[in-house]
Protein backbone atom coordinates (compact mmCIF):
# COMPACT_ATOMS: atom_id res chain seq x y z
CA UNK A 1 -31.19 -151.65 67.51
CA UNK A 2 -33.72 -151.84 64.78
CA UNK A 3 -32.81 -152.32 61.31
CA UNK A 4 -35.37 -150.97 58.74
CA UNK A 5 -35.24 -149.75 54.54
CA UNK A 6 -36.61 -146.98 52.98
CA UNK A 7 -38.41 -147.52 50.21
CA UNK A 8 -37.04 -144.69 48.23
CA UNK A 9 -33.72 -147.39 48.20
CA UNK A 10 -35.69 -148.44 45.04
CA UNK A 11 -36.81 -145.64 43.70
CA UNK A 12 -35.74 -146.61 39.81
CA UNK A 13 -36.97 -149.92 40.40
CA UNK A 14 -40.55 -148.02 41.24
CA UNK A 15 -39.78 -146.10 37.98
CA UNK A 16 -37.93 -142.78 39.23
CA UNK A 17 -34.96 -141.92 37.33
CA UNK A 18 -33.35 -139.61 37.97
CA UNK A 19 -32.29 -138.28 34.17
CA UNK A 20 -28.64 -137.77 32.91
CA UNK A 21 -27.52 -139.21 36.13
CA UNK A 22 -28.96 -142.44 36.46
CA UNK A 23 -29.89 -146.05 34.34
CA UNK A 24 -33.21 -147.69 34.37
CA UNK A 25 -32.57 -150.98 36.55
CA UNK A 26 -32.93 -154.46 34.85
CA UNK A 27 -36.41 -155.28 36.36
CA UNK A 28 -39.42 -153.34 38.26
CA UNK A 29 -40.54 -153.88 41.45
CA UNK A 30 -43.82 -153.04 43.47
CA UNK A 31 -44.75 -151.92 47.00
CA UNK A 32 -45.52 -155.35 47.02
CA UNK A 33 -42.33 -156.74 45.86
CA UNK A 34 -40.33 -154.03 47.94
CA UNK A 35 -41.95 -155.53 51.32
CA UNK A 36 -41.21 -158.76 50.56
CA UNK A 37 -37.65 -158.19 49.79
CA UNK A 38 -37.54 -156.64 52.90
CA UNK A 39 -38.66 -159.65 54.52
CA UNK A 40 -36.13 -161.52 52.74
CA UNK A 41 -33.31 -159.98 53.90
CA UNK A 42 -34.27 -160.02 57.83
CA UNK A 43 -34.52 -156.63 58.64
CA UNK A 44 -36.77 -155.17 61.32
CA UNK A 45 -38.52 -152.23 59.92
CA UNK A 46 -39.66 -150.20 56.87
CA UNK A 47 -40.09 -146.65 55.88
CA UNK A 48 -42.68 -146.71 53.00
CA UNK A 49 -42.49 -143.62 50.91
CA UNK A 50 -46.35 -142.40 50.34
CA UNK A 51 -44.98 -141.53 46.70
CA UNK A 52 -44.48 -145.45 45.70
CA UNK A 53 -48.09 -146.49 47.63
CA UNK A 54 -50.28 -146.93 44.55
CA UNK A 55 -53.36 -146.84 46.69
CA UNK A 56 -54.73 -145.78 49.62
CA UNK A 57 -57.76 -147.77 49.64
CA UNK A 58 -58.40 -149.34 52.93
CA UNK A 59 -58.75 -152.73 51.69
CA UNK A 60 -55.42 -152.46 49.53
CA UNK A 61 -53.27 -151.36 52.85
CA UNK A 62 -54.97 -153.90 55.32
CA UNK A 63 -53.51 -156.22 52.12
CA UNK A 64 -49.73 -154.34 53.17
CA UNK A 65 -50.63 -154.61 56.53
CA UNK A 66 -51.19 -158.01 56.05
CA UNK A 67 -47.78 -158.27 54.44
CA UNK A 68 -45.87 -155.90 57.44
CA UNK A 69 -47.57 -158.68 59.84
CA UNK A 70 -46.06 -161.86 58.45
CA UNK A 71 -42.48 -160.78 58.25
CA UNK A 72 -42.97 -159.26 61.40
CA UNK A 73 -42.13 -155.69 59.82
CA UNK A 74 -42.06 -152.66 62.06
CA UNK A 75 -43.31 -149.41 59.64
CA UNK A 76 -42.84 -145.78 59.07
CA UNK A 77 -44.94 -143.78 56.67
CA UNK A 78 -42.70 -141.31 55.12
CA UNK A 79 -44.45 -138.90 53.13
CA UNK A 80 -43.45 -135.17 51.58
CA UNK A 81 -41.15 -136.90 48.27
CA UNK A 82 -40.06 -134.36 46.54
CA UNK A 83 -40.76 -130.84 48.07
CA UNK A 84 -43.63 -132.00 51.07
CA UNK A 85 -44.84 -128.09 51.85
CA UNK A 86 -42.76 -126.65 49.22
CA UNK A 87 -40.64 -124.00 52.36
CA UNK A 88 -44.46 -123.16 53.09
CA UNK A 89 -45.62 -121.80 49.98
CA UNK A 90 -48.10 -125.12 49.59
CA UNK A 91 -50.86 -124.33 52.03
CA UNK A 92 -52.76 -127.31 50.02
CA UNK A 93 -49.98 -130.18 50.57
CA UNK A 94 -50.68 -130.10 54.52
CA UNK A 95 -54.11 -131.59 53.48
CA UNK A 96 -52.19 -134.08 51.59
CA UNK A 97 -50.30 -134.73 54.54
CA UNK A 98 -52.70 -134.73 57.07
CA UNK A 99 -54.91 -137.69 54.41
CA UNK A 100 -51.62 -139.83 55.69
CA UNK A 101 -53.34 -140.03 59.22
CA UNK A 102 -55.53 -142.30 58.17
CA UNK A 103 -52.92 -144.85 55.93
CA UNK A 104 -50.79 -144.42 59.57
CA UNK A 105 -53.98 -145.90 61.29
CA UNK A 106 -54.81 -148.54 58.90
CA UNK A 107 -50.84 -149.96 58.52
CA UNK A 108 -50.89 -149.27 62.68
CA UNK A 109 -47.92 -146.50 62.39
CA UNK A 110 -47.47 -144.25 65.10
CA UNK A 111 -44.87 -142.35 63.00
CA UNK A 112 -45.77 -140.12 59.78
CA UNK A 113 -41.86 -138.72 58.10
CA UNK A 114 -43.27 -135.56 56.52
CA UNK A 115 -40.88 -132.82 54.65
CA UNK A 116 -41.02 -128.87 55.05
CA UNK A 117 -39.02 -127.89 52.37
CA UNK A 118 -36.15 -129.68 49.73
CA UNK A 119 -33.09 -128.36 47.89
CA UNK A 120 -35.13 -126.61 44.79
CA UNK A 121 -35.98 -124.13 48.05
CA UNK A 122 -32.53 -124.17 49.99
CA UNK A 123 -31.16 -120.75 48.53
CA UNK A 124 -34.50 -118.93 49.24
CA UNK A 125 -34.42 -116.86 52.55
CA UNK A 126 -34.85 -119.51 55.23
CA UNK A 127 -36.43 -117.85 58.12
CA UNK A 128 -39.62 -117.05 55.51
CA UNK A 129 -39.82 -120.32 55.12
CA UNK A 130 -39.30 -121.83 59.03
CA UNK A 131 -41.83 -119.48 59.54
CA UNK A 132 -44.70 -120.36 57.25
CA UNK A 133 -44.18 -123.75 58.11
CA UNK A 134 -44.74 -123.73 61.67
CA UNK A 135 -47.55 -122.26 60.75
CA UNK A 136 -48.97 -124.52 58.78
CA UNK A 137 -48.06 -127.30 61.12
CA UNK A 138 -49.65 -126.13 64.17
CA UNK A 139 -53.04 -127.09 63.76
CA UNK A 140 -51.56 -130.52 61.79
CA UNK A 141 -50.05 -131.32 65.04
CA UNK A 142 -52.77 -130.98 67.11
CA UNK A 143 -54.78 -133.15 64.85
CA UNK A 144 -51.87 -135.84 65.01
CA UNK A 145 -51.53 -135.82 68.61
CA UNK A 146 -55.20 -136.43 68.96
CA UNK A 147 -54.96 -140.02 66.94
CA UNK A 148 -51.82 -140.82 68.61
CA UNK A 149 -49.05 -140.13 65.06
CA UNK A 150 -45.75 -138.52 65.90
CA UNK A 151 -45.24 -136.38 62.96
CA UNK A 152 -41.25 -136.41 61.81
CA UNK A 153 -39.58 -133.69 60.07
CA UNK A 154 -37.03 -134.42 57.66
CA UNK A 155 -33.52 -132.96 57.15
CA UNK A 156 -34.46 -132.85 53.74
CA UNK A 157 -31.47 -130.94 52.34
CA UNK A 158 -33.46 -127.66 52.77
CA UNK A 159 -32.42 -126.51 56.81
CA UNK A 160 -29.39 -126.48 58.51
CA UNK A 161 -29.63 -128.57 62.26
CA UNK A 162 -30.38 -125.08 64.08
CA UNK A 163 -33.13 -124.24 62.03
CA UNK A 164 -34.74 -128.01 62.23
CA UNK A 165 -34.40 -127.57 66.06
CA UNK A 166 -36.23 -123.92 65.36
CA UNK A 167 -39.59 -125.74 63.77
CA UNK A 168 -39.61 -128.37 66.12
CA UNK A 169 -39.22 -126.06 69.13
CA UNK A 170 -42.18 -123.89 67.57
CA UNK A 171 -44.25 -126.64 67.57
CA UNK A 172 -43.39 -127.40 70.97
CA UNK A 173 -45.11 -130.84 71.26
CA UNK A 174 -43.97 -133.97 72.40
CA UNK A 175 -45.76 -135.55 69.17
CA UNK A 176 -43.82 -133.12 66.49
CA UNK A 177 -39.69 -134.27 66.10
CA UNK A 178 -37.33 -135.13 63.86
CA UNK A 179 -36.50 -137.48 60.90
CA UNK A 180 -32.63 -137.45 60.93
CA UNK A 181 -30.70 -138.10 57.61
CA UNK A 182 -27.30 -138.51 57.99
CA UNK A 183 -26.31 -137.83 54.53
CA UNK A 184 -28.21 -134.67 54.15
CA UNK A 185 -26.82 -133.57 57.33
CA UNK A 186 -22.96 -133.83 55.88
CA UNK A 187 -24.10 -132.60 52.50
CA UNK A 188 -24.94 -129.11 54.43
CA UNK A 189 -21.82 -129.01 55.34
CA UNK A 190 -22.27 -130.49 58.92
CA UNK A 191 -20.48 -133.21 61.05
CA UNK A 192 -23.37 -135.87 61.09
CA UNK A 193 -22.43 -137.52 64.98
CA UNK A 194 -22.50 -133.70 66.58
CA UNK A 195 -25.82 -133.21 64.83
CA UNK A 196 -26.91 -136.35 66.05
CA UNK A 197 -25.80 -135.17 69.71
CA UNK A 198 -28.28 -132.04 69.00
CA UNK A 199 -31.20 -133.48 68.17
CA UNK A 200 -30.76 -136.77 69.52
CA UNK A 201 -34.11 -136.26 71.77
CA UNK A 202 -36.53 -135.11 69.27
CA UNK A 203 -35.77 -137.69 66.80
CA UNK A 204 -38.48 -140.15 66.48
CA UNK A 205 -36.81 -141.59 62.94
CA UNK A 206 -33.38 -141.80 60.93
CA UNK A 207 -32.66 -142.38 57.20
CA UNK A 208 -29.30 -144.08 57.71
CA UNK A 209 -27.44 -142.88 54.45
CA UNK A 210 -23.62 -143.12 54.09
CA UNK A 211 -21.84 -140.67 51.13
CA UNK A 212 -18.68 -140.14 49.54
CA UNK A 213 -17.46 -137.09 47.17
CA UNK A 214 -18.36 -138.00 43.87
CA UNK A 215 -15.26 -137.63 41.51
CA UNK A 216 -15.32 -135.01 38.97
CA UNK A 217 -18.93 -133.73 40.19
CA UNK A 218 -19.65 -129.78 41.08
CA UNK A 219 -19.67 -128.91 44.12
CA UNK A 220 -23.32 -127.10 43.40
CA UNK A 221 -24.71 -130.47 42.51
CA UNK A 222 -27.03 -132.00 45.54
CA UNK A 223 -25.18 -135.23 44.47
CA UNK A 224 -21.76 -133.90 44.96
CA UNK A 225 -21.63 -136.56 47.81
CA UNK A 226 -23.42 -139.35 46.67
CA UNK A 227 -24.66 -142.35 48.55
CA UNK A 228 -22.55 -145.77 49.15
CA UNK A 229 -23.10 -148.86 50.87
CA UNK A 230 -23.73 -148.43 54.35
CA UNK A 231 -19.94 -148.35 55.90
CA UNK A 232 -18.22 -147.66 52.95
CA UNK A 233 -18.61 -144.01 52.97
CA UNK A 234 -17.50 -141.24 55.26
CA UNK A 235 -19.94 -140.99 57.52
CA UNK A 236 -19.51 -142.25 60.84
CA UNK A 237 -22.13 -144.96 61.10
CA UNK A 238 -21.19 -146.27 64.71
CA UNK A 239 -20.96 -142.92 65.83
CA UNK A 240 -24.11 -141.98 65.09
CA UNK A 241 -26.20 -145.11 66.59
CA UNK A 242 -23.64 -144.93 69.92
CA UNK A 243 -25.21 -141.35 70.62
CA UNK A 244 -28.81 -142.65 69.48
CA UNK A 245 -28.47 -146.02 71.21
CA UNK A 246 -27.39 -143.72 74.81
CA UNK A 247 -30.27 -141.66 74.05
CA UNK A 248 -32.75 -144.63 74.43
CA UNK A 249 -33.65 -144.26 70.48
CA UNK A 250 -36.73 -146.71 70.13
CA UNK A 251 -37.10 -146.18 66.32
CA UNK A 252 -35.76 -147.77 63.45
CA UNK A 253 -32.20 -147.28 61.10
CA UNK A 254 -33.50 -147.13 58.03
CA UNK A 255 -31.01 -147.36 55.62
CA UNK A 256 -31.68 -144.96 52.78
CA UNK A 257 -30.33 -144.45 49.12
CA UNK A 258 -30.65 -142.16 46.40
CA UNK A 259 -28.13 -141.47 43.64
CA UNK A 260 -25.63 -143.97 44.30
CA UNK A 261 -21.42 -143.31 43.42
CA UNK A 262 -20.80 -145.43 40.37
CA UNK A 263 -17.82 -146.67 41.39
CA UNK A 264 -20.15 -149.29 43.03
CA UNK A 265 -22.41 -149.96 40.23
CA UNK A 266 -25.79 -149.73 39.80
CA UNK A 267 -26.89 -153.02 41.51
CA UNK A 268 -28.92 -150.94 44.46
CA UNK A 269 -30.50 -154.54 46.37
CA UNK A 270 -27.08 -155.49 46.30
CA UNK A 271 -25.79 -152.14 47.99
CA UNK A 272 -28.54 -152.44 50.31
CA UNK A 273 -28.39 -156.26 51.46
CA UNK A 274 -24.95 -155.10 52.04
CA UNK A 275 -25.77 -151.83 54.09
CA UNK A 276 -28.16 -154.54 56.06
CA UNK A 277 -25.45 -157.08 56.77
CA UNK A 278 -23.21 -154.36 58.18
CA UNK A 279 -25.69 -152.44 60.37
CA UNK A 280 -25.77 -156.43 61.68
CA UNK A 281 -22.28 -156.45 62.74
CA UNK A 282 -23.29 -153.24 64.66
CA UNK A 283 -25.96 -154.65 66.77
């Protein structure tokens, strides 16, 4: 069992704030900072989110690389923050995307998280949209097969399970699967362990996120269950990695957080060093 972070954990401390909703933290931090924090705190992995890389020069990421190496940091690339493809409409983001082949080579990630769709898209007809993006995807796939990246779509608030399992079968490669949220998967409406069970072997990466009903929120709001500590929400955690762990998942549990309940603050290193010490107690 691998433990990783996502960087999108920090996304105010990279400067994304989410307005009327959310503070601006104390201090800033870097990619920089973010990976050494990581080190810090013992995990085993990262997911780097393309959208807080603030270059893609090759000498800047050997310098990350460099970083990854010395606190012996597995990676992800996770790229599509906010819409990725936009439910197929953005024929011009899979170029974006397909750019990320190259940061994947030069960090020496085999995995690329990449995003069809998002929530500004989820009440838009959604077989349109499964549609265009398999499209899109099937030459990308190809293309990532051929340099050895698994490309990993995200549950991304925008598909229900089914229709993630539709995409991936379209694609019908061993190098196209799945980046499984946990949180998004309950705030669909769906029991996150029997979604695990369904697409246990296609997914290739996880964004371990744990969520509780926000009091007093609407029920239309995409934070209606926002994000605790790992373990203090309702998602069953253990449940989860038991069906990924029989499964032979290889990948890393990358604990992920984005509005946080404010019943536990605003301190979001301290909710995830303690998401990190109890994925430890799972291991």
């Amino acid at each position: 069992m691998k433990i990783g972070i996502d960087s999108y954990c920090y996304h105010r401390y990279f400067g994304e704030v989410y307005e009327g909703v959310e503070n601006p933290p104390k201090y800033e931090m870097n990619l920089e900072d973010f990976i050494k924090r990581a080190t810090e705190l013992g995990v085993d992995g990262v997911s780097l989110e393309t959208c807080f890389i603030p270059s893609f020069d090759e000498s800047y990421l050997k310098k990350i690389k460099e970083l990854l190496d010395a606190g012996n940091l597995e990676a992800v690339v996770a790229w599509g923050h906010p819409n990725g493809l936009e439910g197929g409409k953005n024929a011009e983001a899979i170029k974006d995307m397909e750019k990320h082949f190259r940061t994947c080579e030069i960090l020496d990630v085999d995995i690329l998280r990449m995003v069809g769709s998002s929530l500004a898209f989820r009440h838009e007809p959604h077989l349109p949209q499964i549609e265009k993006i398999s499209k899109l995807l099937k030459d990308s796939v190809k293309k990532a097969e051929d340099r050895g990246i698994k490309l990993a779509i995200e549950n991304h608030f925008d598909f229900e399970t089914d229709e993630i399992l539709m995409i991936v079968n379209n694609m019908d490669s061993d190098y196209f699967g799945v980046t499984f949220d946990t949180g998004n998967c309950l705030r669909y409406g769906e029991e996150p362990v029997e979604m695990t069970k369904k697409l246990a072997k296609h997914i290739f990466a996880t964004h371990i996120k744990d969520v509780q009903l926000l009091d007093g929120a609407n029920p239309e709001d995409w934070y209606y269950y926002a994000c605790t500590p790992i373990g203090k929400g309702i998602v069953n955690i253990p449940g989860i990695i038991e069906v990924l762990e029989k499964e032979n998942y290889q990948g890393l549990y990358a604990i992920e957080i984005d509005y946080m309940d404010p019943v536990f603050g605003d301190d979001t290193d301290k909710a995830v060093s303690d998401s990190v010490d109890y994925l430890k107690t799972l291991k």
